[in-house]
PDB file of N, CA and C in Angstrom:
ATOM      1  N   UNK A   1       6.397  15.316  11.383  1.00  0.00           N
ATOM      2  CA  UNK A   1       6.262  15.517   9.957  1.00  0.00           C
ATOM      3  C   UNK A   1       6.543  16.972   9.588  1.00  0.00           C
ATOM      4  N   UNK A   2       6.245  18.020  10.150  1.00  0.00           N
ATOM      5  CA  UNK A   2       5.881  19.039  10.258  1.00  0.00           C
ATOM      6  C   UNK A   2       7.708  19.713   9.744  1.00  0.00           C
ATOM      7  N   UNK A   3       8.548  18.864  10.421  1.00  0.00           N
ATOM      8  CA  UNK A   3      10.336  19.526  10.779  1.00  0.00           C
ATOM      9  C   UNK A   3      10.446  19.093   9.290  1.00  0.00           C
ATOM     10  N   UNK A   4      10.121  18.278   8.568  1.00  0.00           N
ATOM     11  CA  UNK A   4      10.567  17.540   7.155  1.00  0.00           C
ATOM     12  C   UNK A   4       9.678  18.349   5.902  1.00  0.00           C
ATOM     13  N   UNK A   5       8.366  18.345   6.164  1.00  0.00           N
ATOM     14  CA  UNK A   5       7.656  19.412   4.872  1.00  0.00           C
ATOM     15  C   UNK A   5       6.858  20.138   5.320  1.00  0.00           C
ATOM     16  N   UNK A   6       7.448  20.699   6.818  1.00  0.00           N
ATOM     17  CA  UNK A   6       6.964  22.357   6.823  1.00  0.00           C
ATOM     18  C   UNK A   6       5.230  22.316   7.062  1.00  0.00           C
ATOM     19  N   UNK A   7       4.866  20.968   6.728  1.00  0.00           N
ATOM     20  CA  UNK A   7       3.265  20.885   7.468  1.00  0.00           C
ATOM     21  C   UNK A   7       2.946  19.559   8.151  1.00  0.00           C
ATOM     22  N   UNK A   8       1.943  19.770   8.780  1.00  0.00           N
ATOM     23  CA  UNK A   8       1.445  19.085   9.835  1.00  0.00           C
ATOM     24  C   UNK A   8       0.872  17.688   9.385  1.00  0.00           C
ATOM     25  N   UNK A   9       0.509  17.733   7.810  1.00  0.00           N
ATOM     26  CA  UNK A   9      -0.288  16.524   7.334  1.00  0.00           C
ATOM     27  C   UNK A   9       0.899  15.323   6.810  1.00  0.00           C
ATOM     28  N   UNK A  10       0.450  14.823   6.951  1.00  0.00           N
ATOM     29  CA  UNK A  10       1.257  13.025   6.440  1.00  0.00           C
ATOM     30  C   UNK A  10       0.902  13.967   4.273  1.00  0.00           C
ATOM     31  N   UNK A  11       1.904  13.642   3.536  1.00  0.00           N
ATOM     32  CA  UNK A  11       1.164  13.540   2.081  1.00  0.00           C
ATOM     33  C   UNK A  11       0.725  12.391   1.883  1.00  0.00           C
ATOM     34  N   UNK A  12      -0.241  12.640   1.106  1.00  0.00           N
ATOM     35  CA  UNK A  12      -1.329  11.474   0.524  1.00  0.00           C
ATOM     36  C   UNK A  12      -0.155  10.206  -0.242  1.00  0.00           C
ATOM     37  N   UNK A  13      -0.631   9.159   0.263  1.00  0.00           N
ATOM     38  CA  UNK A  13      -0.072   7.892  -0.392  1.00  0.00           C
ATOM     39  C   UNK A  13       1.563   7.631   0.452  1.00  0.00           C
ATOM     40  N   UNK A  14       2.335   8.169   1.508  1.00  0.00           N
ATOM     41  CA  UNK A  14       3.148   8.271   1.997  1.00  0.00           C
ATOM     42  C   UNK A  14       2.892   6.605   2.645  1.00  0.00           C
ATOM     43  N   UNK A  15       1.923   6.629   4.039  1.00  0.00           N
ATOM     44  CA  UNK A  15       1.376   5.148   4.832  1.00  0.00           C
ATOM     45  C   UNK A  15       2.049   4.136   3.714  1.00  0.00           C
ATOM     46  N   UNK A  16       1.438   4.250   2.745  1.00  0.00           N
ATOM     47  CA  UNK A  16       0.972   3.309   1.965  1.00  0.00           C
ATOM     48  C   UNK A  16       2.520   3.174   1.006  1.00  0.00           C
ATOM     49  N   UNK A  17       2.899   3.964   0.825  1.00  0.00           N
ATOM     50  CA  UNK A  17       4.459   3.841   0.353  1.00  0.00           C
ATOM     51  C   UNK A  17       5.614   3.174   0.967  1.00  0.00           C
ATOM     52  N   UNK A  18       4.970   3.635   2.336  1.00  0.00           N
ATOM     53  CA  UNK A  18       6.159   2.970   3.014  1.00  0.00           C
ATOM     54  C   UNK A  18       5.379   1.272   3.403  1.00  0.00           C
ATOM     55  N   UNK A  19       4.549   0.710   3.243  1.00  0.00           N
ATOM     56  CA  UNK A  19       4.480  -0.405   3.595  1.00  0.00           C
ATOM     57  C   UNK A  19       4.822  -1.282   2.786  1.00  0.00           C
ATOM     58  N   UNK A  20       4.412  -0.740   1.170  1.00  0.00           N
ATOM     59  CA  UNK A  20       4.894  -1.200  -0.457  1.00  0.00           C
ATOM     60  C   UNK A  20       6.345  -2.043   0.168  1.00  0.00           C
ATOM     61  N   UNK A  21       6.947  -1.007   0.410  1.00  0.00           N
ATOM     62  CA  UNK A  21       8.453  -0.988   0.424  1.00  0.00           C
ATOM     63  C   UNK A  21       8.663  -2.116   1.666  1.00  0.00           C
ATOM     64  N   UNK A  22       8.395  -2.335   2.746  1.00  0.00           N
ATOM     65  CA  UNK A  22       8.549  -3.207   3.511  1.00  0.00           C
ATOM     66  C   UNK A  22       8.045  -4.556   2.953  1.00  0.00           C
ATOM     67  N   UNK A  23       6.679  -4.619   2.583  1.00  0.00           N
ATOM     68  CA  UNK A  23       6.548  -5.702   2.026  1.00  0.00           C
ATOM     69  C   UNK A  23       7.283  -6.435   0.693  1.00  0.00           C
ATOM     70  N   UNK A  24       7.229  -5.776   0.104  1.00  0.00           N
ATOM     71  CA  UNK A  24       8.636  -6.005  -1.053  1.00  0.00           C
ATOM     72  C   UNK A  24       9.995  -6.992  -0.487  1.00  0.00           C
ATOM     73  N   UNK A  25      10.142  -6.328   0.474  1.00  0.00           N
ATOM     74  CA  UNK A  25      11.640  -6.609   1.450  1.00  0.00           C
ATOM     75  C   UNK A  25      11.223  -7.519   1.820  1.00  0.00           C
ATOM     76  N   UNK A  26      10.450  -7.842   2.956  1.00  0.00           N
ATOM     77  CA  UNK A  26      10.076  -9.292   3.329  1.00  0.00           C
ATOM     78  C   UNK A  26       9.938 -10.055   2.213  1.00  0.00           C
ATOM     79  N   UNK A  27       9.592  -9.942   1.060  1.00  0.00           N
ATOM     80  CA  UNK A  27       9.080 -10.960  -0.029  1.00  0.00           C
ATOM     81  C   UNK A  27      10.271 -11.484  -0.311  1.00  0.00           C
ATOM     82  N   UNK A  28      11.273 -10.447  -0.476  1.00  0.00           N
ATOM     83  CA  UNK A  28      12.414 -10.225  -1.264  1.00  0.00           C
ATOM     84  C   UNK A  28      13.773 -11.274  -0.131  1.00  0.00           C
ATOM     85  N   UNK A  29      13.809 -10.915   1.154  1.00  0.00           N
ATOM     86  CA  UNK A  29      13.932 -11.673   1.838  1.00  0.00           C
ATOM     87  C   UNK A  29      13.802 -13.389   1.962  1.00  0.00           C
ATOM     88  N   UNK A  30      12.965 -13.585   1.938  1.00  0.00           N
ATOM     89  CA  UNK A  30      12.267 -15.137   2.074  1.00  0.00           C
ATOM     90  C   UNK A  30      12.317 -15.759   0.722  1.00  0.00           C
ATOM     91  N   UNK A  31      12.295 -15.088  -0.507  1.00  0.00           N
ATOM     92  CA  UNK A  31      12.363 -16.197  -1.715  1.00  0.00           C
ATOM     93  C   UNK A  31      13.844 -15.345  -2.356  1.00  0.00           C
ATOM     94  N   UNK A  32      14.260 -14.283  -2.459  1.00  0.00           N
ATOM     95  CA  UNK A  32      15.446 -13.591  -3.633  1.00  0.00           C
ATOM     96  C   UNK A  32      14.529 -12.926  -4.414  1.00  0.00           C
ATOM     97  N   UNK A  33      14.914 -12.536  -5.992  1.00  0.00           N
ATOM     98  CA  UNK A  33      14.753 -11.954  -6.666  1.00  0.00           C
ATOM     99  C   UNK A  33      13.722 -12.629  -7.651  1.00  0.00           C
ATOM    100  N   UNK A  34      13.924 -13.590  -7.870  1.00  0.00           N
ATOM    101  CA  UNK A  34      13.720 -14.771  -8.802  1.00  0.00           C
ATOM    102  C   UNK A  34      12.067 -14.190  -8.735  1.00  0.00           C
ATOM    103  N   UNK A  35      11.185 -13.365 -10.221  1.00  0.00           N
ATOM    104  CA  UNK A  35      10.207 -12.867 -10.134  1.00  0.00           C
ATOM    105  C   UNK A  35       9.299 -13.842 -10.147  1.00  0.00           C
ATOM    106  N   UNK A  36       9.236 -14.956 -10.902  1.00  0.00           N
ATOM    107  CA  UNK A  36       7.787 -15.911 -10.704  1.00  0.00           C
ATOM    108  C   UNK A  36       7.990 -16.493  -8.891  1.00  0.00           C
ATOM    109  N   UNK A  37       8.829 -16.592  -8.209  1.00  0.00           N
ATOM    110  CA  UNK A  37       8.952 -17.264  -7.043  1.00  0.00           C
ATOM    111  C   UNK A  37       8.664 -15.898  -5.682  1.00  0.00           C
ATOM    112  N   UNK A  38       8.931 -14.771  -6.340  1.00  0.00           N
ATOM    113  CA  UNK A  38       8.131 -13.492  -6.103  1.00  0.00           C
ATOM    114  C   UNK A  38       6.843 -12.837  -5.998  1.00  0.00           C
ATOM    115  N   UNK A  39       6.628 -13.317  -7.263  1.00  0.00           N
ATOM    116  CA  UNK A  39       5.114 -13.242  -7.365  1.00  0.00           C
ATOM    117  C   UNK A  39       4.201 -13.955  -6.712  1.00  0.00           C
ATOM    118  N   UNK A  40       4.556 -15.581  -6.437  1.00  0.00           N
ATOM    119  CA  UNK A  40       3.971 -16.414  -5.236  1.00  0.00           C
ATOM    120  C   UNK A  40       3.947 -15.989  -4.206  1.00  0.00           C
ATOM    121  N   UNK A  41       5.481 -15.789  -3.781  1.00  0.00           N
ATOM    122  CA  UNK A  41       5.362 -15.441  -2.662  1.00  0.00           C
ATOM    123  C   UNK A  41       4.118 -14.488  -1.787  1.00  0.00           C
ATOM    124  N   UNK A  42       4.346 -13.079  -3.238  1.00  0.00           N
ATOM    125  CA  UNK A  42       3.380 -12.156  -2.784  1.00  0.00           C
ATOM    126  C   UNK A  42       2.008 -12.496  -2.512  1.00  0.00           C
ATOM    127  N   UNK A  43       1.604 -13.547  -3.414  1.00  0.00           N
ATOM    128  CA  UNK A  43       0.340 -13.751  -3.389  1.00  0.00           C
ATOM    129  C   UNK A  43       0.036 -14.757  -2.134  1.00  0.00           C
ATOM    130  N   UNK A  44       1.089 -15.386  -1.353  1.00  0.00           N
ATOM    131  CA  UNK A  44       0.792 -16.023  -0.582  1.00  0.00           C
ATOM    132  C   UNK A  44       1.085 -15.782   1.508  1.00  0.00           C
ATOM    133  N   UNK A  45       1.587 -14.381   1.111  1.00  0.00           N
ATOM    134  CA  UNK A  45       1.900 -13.871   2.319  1.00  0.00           C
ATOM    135  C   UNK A  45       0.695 -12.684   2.731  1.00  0.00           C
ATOM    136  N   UNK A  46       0.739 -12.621   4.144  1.00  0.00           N
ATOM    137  CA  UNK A  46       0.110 -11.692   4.474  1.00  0.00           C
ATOM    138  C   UNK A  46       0.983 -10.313   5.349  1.00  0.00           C
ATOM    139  N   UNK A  47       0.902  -9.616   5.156  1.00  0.00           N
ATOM    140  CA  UNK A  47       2.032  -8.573   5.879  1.00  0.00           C
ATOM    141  C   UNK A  47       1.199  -7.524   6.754  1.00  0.00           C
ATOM    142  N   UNK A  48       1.564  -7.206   8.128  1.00  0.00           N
ATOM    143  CA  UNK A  48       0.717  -6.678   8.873  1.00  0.00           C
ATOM    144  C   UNK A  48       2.105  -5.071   9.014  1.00  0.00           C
ATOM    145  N   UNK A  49       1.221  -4.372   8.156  1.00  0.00           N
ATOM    146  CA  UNK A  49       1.698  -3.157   8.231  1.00  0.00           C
ATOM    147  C   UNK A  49       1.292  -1.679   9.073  1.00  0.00           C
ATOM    148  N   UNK A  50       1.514  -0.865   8.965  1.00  0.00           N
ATOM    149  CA  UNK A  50       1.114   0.599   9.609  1.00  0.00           C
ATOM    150  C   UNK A  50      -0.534   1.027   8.902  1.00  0.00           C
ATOM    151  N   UNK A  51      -1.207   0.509   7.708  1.00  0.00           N
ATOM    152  CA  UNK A  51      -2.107   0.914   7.300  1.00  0.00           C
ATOM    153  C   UNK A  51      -3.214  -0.391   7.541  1.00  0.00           C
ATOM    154  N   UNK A  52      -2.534  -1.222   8.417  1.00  0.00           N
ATOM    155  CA  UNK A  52      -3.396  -2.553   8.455  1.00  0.00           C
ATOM    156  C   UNK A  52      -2.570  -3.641   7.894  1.00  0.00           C
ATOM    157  N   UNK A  53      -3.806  -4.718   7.719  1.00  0.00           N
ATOM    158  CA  UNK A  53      -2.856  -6.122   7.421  1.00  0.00           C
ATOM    159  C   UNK A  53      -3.189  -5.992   5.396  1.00  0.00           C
ATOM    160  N   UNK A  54      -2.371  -7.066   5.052  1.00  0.00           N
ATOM    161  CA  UNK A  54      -2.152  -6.662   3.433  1.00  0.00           C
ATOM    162  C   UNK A  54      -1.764  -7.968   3.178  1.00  0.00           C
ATOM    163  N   UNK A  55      -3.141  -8.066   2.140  1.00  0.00           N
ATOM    164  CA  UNK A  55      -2.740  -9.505   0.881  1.00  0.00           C
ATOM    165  C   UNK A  55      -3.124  -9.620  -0.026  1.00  0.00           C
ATOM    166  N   UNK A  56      -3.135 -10.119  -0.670  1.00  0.00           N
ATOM    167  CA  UNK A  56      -3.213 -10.496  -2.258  1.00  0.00           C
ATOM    168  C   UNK A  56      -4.272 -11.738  -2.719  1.00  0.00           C
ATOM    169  N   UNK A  57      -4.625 -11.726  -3.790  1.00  0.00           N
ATOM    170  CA  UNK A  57      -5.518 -13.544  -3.768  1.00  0.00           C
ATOM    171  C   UNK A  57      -4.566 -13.898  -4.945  1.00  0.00           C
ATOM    172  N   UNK A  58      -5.050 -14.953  -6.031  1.00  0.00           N
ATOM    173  CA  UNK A  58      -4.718 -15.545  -6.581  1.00  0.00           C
ATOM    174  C   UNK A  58      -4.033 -14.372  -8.033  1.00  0.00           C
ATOM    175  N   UNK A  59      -4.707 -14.014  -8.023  1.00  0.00           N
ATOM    176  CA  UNK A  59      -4.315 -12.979  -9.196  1.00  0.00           C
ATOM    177  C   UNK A  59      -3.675 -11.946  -9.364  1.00  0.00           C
ATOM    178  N   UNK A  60      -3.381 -11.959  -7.732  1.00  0.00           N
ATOM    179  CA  UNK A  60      -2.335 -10.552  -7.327  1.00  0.00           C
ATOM    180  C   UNK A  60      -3.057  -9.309  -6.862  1.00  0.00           C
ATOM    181  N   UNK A  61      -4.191  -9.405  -6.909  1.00  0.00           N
ATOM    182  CA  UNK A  61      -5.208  -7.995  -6.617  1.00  0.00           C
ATOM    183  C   UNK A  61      -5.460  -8.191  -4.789  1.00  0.00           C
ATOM    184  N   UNK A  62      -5.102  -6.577  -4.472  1.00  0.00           N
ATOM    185  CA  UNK A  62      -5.100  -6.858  -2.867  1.00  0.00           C
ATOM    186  C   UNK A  62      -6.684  -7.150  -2.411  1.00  0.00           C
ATOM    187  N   UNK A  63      -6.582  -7.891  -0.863  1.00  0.00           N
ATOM    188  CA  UNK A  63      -8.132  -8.423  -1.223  1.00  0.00           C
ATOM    189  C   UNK A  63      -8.457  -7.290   0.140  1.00  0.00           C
ATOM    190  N   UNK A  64      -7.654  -6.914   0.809  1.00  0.00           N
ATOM    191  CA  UNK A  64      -7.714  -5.994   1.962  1.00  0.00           C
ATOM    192  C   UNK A  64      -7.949  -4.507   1.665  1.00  0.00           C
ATOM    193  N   UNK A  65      -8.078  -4.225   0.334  1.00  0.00           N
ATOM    194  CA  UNK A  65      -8.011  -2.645  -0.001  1.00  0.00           C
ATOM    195  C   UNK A  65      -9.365  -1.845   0.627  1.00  0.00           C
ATOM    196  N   UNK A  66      -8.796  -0.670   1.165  1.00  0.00           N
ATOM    197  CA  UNK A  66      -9.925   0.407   1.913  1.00  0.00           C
ATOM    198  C   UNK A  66      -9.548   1.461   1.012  1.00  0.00           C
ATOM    199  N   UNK A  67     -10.496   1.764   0.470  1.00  0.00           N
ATOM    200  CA  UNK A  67     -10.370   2.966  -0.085  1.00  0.00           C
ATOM    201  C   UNK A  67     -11.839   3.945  -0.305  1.00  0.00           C
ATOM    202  N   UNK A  68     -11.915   5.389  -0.969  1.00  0.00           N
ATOM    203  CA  UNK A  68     -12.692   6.019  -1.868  1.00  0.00           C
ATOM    204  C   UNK A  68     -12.670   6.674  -2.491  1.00  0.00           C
ATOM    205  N   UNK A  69     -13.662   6.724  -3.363  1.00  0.00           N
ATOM    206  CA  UNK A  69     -13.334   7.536  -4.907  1.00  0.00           C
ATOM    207  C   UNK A  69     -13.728   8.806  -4.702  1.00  0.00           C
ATOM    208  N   UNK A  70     -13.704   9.979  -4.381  1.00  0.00           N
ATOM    209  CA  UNK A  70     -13.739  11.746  -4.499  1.00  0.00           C
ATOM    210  C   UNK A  70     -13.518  12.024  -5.839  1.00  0.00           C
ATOM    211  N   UNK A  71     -14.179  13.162  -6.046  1.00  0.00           N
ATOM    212  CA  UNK A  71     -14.296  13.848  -7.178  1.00  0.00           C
ATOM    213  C   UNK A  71     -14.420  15.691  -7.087  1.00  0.00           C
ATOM    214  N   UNK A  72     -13.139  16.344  -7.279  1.00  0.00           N
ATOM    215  CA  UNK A  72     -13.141  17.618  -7.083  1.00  0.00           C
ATOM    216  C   UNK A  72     -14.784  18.364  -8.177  1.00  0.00           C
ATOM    217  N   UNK A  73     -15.318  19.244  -7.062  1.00  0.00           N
ATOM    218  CA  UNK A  73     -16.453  19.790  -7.494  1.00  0.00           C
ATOM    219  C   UNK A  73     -16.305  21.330  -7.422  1.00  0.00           C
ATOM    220  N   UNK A  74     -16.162  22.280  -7.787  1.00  0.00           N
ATOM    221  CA  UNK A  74     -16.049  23.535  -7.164  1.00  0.00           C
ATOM    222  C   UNK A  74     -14.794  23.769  -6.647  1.00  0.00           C
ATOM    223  N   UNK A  75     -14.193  23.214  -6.512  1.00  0.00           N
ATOM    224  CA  UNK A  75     -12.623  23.419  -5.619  1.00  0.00           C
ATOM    225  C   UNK A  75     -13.098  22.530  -4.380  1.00  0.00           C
ATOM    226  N   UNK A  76     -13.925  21.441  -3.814  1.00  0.00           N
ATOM    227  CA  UNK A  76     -14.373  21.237  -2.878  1.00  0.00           C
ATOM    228  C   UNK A  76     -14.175  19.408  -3.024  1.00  0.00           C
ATOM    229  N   UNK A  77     -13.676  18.740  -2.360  1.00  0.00           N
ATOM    230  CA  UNK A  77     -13.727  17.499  -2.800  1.00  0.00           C
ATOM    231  C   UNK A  77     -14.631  16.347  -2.125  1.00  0.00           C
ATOM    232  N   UNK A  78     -15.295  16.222  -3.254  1.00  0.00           N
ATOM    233  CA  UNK A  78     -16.744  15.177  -2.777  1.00  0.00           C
ATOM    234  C   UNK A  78     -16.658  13.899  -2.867  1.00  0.00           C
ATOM    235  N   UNK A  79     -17.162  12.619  -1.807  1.00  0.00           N
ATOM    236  CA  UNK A  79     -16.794  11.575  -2.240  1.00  0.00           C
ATOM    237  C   UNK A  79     -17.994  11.155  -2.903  1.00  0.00           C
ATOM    238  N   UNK A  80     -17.607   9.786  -4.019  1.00  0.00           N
ATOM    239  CA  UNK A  80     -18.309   9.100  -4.729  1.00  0.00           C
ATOM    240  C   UNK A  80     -18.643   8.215  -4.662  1.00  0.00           C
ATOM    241  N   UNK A  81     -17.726   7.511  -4.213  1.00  0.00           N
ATOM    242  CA  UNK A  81     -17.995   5.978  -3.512  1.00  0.00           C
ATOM    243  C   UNK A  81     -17.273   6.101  -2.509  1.00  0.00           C
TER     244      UNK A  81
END
């Protein structure tokens, strides 16, 4: 990483960018373009990516999400949840 932006850290949301993008492709792959046959799809696949495995339920909301909420305090960043 380090030869490409000069530092050592991954940037924030990068993992997660690049799996977007793979999963897309597989979706995109297996049904075309055709967005309602897209949107199934998404909701009915599971994709095992670099940040873990990744799916969706009925409504499109991922049901696998890890995350937390921080909140800069002082210049110092605290988590919240």
């Amino acid at each position: 990483m380090a030869a490409k932006t000069g530092k050592d850290e991954i940037p924030v949301g990068t993992t997660q960018s690049y799996d977007t993008v793979y999963l897309l492709a597989e979706a995109i792959k297996n049904v075309g373009l055709d967005t309602t046959r897209l949107a199934e799809e998404l909701h009915r696949m599971t994709y095992n990516g670099i940040i873990g495995s990744i799916s969706f339920d009925a409504n499109g909301d991922i049901t696998t999400a890890s995350y937390a909420v921080s909140q800069i305090k002082d210049g110092t960043t605290v988590k919240v949840k």
